[in-house]
N, C-alpha and C. Protein backbone atom coordinates (compact mmCIF):
# COMPACT_ATOMS: atom_id res chain seq x y z
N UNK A 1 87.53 126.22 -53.07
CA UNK A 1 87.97 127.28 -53.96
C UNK A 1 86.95 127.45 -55.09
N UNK A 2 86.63 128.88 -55.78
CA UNK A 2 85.35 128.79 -56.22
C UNK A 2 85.94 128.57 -57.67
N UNK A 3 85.56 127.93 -58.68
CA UNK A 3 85.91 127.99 -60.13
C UNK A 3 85.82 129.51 -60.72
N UNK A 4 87.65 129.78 -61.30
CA UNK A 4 87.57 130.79 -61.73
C UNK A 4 87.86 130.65 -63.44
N UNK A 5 87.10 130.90 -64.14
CA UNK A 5 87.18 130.98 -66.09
C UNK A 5 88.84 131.44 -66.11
N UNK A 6 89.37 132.32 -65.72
CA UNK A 6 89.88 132.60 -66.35
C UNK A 6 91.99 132.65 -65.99
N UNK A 7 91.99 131.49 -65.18
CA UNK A 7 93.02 131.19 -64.59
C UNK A 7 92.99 129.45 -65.32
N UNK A 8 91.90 129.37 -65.56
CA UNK A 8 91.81 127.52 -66.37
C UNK A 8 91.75 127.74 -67.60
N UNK A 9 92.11 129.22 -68.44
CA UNK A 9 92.26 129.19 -69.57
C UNK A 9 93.68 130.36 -69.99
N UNK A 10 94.20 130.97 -69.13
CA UNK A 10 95.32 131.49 -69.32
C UNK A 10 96.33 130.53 -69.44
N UNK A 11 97.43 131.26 -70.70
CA UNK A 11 98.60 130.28 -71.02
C UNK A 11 99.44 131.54 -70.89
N UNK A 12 100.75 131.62 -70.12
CA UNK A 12 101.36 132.32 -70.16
C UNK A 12 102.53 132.09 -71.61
N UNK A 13 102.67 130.78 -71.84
CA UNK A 13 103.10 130.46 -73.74
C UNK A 13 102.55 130.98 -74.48
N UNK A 14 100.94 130.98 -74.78
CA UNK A 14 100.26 131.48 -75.49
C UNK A 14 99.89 132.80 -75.49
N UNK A 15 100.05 133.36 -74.46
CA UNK A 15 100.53 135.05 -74.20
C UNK A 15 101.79 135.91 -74.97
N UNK A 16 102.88 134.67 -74.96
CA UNK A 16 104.22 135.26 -75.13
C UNK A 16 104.20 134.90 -77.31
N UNK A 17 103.13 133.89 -77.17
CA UNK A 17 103.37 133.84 -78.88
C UNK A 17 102.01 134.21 -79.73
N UNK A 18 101.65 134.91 -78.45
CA UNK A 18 100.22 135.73 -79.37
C UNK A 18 99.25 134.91 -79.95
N UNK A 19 98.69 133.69 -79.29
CA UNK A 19 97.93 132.76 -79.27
C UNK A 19 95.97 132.71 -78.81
N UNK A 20 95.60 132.86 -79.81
CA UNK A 20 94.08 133.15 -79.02
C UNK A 20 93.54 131.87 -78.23
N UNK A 21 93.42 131.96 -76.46
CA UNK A 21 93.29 130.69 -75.97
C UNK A 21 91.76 130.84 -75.13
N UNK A 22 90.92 131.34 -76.30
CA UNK A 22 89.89 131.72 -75.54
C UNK A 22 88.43 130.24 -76.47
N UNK A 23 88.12 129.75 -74.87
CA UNK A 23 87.14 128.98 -75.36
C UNK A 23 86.48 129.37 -76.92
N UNK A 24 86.43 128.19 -77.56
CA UNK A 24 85.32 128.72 -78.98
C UNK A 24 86.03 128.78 -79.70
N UNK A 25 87.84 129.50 -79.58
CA UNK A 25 88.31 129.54 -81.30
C UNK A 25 88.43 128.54 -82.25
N UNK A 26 88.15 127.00 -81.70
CA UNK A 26 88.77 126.27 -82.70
C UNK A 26 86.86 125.64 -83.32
N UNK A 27 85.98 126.02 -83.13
CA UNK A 27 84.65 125.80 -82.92
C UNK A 27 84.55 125.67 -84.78
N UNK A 28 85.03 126.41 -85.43
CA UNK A 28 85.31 126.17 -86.93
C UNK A 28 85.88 124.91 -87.35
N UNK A 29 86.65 124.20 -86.72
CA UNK A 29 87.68 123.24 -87.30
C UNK A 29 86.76 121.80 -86.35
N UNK A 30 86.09 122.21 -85.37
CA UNK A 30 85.06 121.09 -84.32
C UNK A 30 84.04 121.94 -84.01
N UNK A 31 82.73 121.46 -84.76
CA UNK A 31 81.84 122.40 -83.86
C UNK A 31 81.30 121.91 -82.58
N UNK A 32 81.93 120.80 -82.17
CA UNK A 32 81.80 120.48 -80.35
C UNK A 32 82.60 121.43 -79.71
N UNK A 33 83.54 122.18 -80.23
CA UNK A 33 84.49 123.05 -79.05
C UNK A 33 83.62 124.51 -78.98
N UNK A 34 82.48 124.62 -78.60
CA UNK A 34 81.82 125.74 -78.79
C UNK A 34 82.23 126.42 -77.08
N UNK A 35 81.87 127.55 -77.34
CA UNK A 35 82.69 128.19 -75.44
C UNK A 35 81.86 127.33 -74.62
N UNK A 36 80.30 127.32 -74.75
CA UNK A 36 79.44 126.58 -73.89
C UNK A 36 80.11 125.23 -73.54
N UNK A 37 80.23 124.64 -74.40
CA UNK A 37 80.90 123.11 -74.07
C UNK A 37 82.07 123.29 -73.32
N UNK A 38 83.00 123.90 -73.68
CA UNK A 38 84.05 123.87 -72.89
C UNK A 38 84.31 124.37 -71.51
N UNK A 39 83.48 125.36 -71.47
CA UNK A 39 83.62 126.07 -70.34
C UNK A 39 82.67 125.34 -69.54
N UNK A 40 81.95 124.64 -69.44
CA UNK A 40 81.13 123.48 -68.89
C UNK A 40 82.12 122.53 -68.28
N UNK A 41 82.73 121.71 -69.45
CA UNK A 41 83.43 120.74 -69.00
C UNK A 41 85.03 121.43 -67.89
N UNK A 42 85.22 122.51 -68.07
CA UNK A 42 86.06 122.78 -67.08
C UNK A 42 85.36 123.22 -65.35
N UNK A 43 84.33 123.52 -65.70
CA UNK A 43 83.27 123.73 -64.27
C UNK A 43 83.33 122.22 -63.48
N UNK A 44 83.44 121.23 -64.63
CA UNK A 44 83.02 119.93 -64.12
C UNK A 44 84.73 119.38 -63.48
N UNK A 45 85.36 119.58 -64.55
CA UNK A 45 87.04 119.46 -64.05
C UNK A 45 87.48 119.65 -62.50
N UNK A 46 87.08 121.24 -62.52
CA UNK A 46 87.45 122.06 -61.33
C UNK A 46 86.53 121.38 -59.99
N UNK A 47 85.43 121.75 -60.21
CA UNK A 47 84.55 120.88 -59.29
C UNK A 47 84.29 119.17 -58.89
N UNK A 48 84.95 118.42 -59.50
CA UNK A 48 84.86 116.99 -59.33
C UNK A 48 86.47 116.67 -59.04
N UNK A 49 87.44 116.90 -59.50
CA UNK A 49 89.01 116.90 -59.70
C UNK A 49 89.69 117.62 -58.99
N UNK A 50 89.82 119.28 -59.66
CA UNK A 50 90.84 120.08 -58.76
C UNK A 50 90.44 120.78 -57.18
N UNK A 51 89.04 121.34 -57.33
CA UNK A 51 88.84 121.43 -55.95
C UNK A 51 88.96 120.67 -54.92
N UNK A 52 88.47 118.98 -54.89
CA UNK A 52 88.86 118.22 -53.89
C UNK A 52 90.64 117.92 -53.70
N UNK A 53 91.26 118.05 -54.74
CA UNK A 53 92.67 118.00 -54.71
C UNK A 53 93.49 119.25 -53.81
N UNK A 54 92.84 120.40 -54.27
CA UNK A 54 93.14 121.42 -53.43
C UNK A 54 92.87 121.88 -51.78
N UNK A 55 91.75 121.05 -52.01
CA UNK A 55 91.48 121.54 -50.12
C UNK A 55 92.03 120.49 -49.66
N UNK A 56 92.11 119.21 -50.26
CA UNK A 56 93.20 118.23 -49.17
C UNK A 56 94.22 119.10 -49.24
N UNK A 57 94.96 119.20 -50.08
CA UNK A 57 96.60 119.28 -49.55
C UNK A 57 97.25 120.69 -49.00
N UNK A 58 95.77 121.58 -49.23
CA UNK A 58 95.91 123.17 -49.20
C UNK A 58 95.81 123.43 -47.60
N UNK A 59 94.92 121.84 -46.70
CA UNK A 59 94.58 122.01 -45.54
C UNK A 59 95.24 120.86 -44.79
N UNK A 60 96.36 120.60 -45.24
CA UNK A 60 97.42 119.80 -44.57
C UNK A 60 97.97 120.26 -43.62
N UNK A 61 97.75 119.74 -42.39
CA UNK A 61 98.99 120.52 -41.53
C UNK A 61 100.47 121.06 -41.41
N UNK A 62 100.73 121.80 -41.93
CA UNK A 62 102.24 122.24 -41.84
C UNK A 62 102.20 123.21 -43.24
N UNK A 63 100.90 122.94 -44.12
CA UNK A 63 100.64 123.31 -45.28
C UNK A 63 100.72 125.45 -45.54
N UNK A 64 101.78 125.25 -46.56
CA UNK A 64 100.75 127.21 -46.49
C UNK A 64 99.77 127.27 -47.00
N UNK A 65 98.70 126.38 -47.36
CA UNK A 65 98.01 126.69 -47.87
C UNK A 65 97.69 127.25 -49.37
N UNK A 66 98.42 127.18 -50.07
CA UNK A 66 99.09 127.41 -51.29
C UNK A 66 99.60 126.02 -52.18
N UNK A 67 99.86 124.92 -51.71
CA UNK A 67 100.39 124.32 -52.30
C UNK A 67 100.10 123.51 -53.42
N UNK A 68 99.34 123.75 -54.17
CA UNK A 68 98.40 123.05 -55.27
C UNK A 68 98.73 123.73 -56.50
N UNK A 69 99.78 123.92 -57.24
CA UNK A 69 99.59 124.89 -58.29
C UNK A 69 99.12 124.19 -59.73
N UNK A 70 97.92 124.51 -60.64
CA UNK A 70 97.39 124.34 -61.87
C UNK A 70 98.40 124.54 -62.57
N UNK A 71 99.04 124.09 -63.63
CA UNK A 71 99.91 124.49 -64.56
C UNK A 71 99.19 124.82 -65.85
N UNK A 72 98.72 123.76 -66.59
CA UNK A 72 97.81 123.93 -67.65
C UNK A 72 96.79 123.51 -67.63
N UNK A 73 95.81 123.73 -68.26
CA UNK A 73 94.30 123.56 -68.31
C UNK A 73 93.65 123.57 -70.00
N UNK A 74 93.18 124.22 -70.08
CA UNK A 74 92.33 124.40 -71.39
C UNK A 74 93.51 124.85 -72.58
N UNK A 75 94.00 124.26 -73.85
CA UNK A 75 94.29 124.38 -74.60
C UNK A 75 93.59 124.64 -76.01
N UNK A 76 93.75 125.85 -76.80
CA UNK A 76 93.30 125.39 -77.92
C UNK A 76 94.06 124.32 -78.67
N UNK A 77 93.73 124.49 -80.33
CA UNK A 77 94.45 123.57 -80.88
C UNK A 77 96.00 124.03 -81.26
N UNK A 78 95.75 125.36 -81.56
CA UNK A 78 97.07 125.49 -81.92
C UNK A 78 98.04 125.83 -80.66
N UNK A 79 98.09 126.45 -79.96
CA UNK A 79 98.43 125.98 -78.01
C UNK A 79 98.75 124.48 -77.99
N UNK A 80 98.12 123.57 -77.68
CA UNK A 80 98.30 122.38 -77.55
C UNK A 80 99.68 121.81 -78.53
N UNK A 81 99.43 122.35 -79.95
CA UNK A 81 100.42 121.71 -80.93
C UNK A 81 102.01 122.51 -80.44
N UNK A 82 101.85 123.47 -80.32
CA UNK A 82 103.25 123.93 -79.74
C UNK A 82 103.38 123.64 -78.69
N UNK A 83 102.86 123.38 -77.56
CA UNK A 83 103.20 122.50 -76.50
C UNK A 83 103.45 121.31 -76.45
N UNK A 84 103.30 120.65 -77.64
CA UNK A 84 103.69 118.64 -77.79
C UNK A 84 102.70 118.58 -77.39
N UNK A 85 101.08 118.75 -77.16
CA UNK A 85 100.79 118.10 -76.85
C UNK A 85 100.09 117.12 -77.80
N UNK A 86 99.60 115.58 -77.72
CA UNK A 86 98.92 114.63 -78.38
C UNK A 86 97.86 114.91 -79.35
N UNK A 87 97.27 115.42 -80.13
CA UNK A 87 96.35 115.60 -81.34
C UNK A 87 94.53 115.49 -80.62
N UNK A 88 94.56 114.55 -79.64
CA UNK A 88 93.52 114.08 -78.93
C UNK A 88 93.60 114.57 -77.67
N UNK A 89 94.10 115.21 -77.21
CA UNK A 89 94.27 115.29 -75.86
C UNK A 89 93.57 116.17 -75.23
N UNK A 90 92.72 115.65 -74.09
CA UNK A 90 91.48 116.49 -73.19
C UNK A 90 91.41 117.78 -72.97
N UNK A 91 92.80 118.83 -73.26
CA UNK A 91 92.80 119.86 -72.73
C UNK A 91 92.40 120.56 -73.51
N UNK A 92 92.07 120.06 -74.87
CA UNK A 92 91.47 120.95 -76.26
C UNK A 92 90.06 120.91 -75.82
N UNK A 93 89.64 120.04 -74.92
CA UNK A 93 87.93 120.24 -74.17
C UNK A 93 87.39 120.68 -72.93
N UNK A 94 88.70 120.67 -72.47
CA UNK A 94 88.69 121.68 -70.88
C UNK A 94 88.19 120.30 -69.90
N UNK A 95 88.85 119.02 -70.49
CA UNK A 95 88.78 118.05 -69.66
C UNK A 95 89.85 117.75 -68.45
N UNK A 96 91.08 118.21 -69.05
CA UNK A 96 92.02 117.55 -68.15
C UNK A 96 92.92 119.24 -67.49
N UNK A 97 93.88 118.48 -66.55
CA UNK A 97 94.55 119.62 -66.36
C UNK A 97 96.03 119.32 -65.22
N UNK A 98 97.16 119.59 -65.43
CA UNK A 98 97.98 119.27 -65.09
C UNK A 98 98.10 119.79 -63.58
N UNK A 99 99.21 119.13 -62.49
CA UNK A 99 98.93 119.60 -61.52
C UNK A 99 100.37 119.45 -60.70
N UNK A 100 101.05 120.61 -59.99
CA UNK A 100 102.69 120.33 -59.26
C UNK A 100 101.65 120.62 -57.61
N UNK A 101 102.87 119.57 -57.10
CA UNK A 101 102.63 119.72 -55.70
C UNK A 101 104.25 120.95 -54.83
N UNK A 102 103.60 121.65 -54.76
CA UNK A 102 105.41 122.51 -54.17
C UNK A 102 105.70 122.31 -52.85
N UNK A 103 105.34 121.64 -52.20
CA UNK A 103 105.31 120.82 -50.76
C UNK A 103 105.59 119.44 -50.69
N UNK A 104 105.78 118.55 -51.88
CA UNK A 104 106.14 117.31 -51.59
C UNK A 104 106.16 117.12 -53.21
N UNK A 105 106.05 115.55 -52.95
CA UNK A 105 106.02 114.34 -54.09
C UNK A 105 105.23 114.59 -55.05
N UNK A 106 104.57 114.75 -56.45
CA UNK A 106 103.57 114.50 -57.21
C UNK A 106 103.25 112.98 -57.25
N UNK A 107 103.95 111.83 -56.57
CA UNK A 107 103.24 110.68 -56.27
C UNK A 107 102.08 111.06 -54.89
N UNK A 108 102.46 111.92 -53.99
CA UNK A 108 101.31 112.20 -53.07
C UNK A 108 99.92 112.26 -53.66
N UNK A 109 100.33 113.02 -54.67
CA UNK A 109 99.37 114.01 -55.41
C UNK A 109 98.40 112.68 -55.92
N UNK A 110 99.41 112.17 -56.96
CA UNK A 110 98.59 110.64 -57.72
C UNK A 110 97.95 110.06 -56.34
N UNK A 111 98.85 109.58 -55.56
CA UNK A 111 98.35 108.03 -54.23
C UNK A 111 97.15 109.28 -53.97
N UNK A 112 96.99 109.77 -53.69
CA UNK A 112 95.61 110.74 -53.22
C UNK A 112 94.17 110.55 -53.65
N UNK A 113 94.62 111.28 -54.97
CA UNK A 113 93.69 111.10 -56.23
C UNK A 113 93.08 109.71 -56.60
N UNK A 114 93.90 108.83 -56.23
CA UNK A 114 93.07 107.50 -57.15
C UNK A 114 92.58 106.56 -55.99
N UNK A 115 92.63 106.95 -55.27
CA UNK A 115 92.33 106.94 -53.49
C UNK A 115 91.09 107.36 -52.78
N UNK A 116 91.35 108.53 -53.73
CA UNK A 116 90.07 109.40 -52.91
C UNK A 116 88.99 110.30 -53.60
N UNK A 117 89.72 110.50 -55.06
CA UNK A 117 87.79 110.84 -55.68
C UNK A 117 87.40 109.65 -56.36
N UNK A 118 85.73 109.94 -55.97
CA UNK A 118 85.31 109.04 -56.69
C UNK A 118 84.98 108.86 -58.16
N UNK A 119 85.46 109.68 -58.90
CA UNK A 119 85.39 109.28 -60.45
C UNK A 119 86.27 110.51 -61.01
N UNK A 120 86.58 109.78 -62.41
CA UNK A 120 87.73 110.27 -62.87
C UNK A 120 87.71 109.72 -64.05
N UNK A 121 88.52 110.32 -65.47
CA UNK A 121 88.71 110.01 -66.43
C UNK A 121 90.23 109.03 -66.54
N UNK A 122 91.20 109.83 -66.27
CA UNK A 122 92.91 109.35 -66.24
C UNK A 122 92.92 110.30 -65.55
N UNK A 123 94.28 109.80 -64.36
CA UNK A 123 95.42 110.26 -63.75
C UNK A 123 96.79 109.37 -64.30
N UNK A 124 97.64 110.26 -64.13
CA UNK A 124 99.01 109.97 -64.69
C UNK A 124 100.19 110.92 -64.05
N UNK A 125 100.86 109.69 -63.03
CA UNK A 125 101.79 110.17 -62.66
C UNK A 125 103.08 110.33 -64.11
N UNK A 126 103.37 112.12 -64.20
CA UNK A 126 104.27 112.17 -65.29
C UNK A 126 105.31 112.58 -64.77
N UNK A 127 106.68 112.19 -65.54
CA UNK A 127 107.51 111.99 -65.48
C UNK A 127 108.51 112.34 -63.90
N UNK A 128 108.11 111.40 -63.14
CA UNK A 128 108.77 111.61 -61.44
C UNK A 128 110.63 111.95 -61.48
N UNK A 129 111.12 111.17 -62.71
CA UNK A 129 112.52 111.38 -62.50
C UNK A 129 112.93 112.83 -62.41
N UNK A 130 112.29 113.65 -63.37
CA UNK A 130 112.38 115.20 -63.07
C UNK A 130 112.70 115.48 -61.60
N UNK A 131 111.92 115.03 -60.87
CA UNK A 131 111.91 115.66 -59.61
C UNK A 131 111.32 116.59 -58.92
N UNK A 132 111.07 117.00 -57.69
CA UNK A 132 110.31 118.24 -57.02
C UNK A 132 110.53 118.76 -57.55
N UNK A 133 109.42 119.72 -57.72
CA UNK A 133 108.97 121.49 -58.32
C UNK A 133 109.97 122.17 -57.09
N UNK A 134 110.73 122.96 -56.99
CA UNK A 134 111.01 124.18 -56.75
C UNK A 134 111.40 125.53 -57.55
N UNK A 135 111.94 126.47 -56.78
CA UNK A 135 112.24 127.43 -57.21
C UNK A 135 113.42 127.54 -58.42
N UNK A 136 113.93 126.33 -58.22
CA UNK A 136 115.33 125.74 -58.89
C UNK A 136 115.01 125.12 -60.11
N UNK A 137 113.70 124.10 -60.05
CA UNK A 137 113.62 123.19 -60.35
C UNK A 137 111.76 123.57 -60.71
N UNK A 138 112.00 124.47 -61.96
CA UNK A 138 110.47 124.60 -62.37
C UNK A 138 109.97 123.54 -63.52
N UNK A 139 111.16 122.41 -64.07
CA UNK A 139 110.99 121.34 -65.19
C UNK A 139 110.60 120.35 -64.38
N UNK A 140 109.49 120.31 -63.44
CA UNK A 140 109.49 119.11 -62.67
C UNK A 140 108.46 118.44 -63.14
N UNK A 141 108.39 117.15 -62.35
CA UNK A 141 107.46 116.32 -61.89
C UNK A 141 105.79 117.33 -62.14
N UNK A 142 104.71 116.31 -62.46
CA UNK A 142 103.66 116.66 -62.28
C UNK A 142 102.73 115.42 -62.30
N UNK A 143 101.23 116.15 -62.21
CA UNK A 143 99.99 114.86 -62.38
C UNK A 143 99.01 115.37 -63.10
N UNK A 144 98.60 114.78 -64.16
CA UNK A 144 97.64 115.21 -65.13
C UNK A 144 96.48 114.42 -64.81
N UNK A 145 95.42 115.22 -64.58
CA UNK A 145 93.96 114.86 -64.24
C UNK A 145 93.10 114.98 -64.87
N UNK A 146 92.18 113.90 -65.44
CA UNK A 146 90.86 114.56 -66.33
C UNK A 146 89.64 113.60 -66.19
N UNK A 147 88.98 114.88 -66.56
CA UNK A 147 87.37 113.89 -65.74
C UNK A 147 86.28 114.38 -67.11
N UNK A 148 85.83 113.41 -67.78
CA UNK A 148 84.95 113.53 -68.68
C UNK A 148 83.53 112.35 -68.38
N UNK A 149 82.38 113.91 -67.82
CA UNK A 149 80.80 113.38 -67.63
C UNK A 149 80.75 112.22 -68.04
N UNK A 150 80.99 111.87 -69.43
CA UNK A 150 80.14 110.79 -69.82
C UNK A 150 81.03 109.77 -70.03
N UNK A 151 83.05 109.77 -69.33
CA UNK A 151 83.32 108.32 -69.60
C UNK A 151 84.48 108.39 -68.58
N UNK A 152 83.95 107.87 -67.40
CA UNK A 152 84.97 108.16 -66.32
C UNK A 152 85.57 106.78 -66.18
N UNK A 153 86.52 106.36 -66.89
CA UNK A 153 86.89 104.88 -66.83
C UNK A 153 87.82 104.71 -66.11
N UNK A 154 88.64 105.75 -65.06
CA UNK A 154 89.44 105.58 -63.73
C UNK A 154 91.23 104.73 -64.79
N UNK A 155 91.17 105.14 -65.70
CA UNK A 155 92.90 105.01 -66.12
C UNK A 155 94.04 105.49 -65.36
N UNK A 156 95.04 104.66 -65.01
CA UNK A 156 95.67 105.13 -63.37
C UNK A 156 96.55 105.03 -65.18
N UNK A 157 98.01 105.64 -64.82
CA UNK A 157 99.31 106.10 -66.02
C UNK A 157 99.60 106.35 -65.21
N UNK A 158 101.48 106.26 -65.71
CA UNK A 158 102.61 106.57 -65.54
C UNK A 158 103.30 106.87 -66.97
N UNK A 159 104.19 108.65 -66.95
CA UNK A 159 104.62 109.00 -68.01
C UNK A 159 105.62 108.86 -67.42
N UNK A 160 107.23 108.37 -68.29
CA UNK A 160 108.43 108.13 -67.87
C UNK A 160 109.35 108.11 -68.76
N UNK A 161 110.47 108.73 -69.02
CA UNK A 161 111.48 108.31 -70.05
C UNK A 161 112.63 107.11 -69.15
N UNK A 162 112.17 106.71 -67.41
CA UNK A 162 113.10 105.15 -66.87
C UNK A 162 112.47 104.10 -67.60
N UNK A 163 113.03 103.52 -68.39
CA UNK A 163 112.75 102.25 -68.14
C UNK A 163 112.03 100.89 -67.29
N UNK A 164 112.88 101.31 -65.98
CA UNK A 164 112.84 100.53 -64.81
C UNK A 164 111.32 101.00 -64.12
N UNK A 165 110.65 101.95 -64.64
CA UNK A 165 109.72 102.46 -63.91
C UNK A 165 108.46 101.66 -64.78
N UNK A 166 108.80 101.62 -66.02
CA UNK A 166 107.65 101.19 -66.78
C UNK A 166 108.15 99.37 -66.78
N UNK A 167 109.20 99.02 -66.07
CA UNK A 167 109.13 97.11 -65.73
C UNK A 167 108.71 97.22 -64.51
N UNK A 168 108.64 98.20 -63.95
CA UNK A 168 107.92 97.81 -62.37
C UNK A 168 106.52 97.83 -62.06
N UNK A 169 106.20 98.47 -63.29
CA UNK A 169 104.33 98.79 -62.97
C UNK A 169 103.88 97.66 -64.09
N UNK A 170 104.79 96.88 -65.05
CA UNK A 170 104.16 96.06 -66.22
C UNK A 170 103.43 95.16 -65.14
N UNK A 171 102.23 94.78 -65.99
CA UNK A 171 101.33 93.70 -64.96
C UNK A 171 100.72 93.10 -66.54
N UNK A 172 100.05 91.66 -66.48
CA UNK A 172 99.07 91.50 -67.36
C UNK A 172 97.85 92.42 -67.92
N UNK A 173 97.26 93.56 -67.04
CA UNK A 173 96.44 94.47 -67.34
C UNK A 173 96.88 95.60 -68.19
N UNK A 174 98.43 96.02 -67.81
CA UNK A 174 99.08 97.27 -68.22
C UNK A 174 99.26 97.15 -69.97
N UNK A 175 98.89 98.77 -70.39
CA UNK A 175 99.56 98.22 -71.66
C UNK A 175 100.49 99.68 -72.06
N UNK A 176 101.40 99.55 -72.97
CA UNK A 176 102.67 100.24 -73.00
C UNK A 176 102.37 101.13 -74.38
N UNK A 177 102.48 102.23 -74.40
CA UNK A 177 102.29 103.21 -75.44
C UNK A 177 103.83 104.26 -75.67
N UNK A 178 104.84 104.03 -76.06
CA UNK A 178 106.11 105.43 -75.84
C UNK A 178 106.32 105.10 -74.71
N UNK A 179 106.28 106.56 -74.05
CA UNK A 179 106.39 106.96 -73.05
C UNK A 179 105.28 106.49 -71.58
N UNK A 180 104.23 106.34 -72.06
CA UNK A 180 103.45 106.10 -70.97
C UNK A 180 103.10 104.65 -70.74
N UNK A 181 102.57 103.88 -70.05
CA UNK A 181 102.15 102.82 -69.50
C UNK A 181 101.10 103.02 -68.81
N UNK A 182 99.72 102.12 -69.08
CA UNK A 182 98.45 103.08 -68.73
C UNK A 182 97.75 101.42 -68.14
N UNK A 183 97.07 101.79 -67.37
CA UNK A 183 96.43 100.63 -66.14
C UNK A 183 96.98 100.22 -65.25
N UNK A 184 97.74 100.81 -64.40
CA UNK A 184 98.90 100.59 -63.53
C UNK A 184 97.93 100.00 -62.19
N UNK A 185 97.70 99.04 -61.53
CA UNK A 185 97.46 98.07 -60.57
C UNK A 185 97.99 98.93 -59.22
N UNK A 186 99.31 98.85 -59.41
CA UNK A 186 99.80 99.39 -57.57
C UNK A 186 99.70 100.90 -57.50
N UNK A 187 100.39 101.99 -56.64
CA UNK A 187 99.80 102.78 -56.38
C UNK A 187 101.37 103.51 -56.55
N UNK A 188 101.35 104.73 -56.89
CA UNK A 188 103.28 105.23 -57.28
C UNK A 188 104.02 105.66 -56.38
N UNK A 189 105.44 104.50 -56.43
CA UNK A 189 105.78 104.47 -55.22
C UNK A 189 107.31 105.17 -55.37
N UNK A 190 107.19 106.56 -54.59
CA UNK A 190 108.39 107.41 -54.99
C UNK A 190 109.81 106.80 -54.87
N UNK A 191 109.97 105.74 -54.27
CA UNK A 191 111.06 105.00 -53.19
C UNK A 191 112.04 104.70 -54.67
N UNK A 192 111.30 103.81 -56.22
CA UNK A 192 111.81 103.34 -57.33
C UNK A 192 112.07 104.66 -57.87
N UNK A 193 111.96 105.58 -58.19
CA UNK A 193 112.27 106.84 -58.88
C UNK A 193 113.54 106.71 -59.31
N UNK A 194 114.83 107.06 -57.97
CA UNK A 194 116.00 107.60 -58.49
C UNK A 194 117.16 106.08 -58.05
N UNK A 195 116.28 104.91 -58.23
CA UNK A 195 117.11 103.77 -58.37
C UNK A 195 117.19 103.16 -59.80
């Protein structure tokens, strides 16, 4: 799939609250967020991350071919802050980008990913108790992916408000932040979800 600008920077939130989510606006407040930089690091996103994610599961047998949907991508700052998201978080650099599978598990999605590209910033299976994405069920499950050139340190996460999900992945390596638990050892196993 060829990288398109302008589907990795549309917010349909930031549409509805009149939000400028165009590479460069926050370039005043960071002059690293310049469009060049960002729109770089999402070339690198798309091409190292979401494209290999997409032609696996897009060319699955039984697949329509469709099944990969991007949710978010590039945030500015003020986007990001009305979305919750974290103060630091990659999508203000067009590093990271969230991802629903509408054909299965978003653990597929994770066991895939940390499996099968070879470099990566963090993946994080988030919050599985949600459940499949459907038509019913658009508060679901997802996997947030991000790949930054210069520090691909392969952080496997799990975001969860179970409990039981963050005692099953604790290991001596893991360490516990809120909601997430980040260095996870085994691989996410949908079976613990809804026990």
């Amino acid at each position: 799939m060829a990288f398109k600008l302008k589907s990795y920077i549309y917010s349909r939130e930031a549409e509805n609250r009149g939000i400028n989510n165009m590479p460069g606006v926050d370039v005043g407040s960071d002059s690293k967020l310049t469009p060049e930089y960002i729109i770089g690091n999402l070339e690198l996103l798309h091409n190292k991350v979401v494209d290999p994610i997409m032609r696996h599961f897009n060319n699955l047998e039984g697949s329509s071919g469709n099944s990969i949907g991007v949710t978010s991508v590039y945030r500015c700052k003020e986007l990001n802050e009305v979305v919750g998201g974290v103060e630091t978080s990659q999508h203000i650099q067009g590093m990271a980008c969230d991802i629903i599978y509408t054909e299965g598990f978003a653990s597929e999605v994770y066991n895939w990913a940390i499996n099968n590209l070879p470099t990566w910033n963090q993946i994080i299976w988030e919050f599985p108790e949600k459940g499949q994405f459907s038509s019913g069920n658009t508060d679901s499950e997802w996997v947030h992916v991000a790949y930054n050139e210069n520090d691909n340190k392969k952080t496997k996460s799990l975001a969860s408000e179970k409990e039981n999900l963050h005692e099953y992945y604790k290991n001596n390596e893991s360490s516990r932040r809120g909601q997430y638990t980040h260095d996870l050892e085994e691989e996410a196993n949908q079976l613990i979800v809804f026990n």
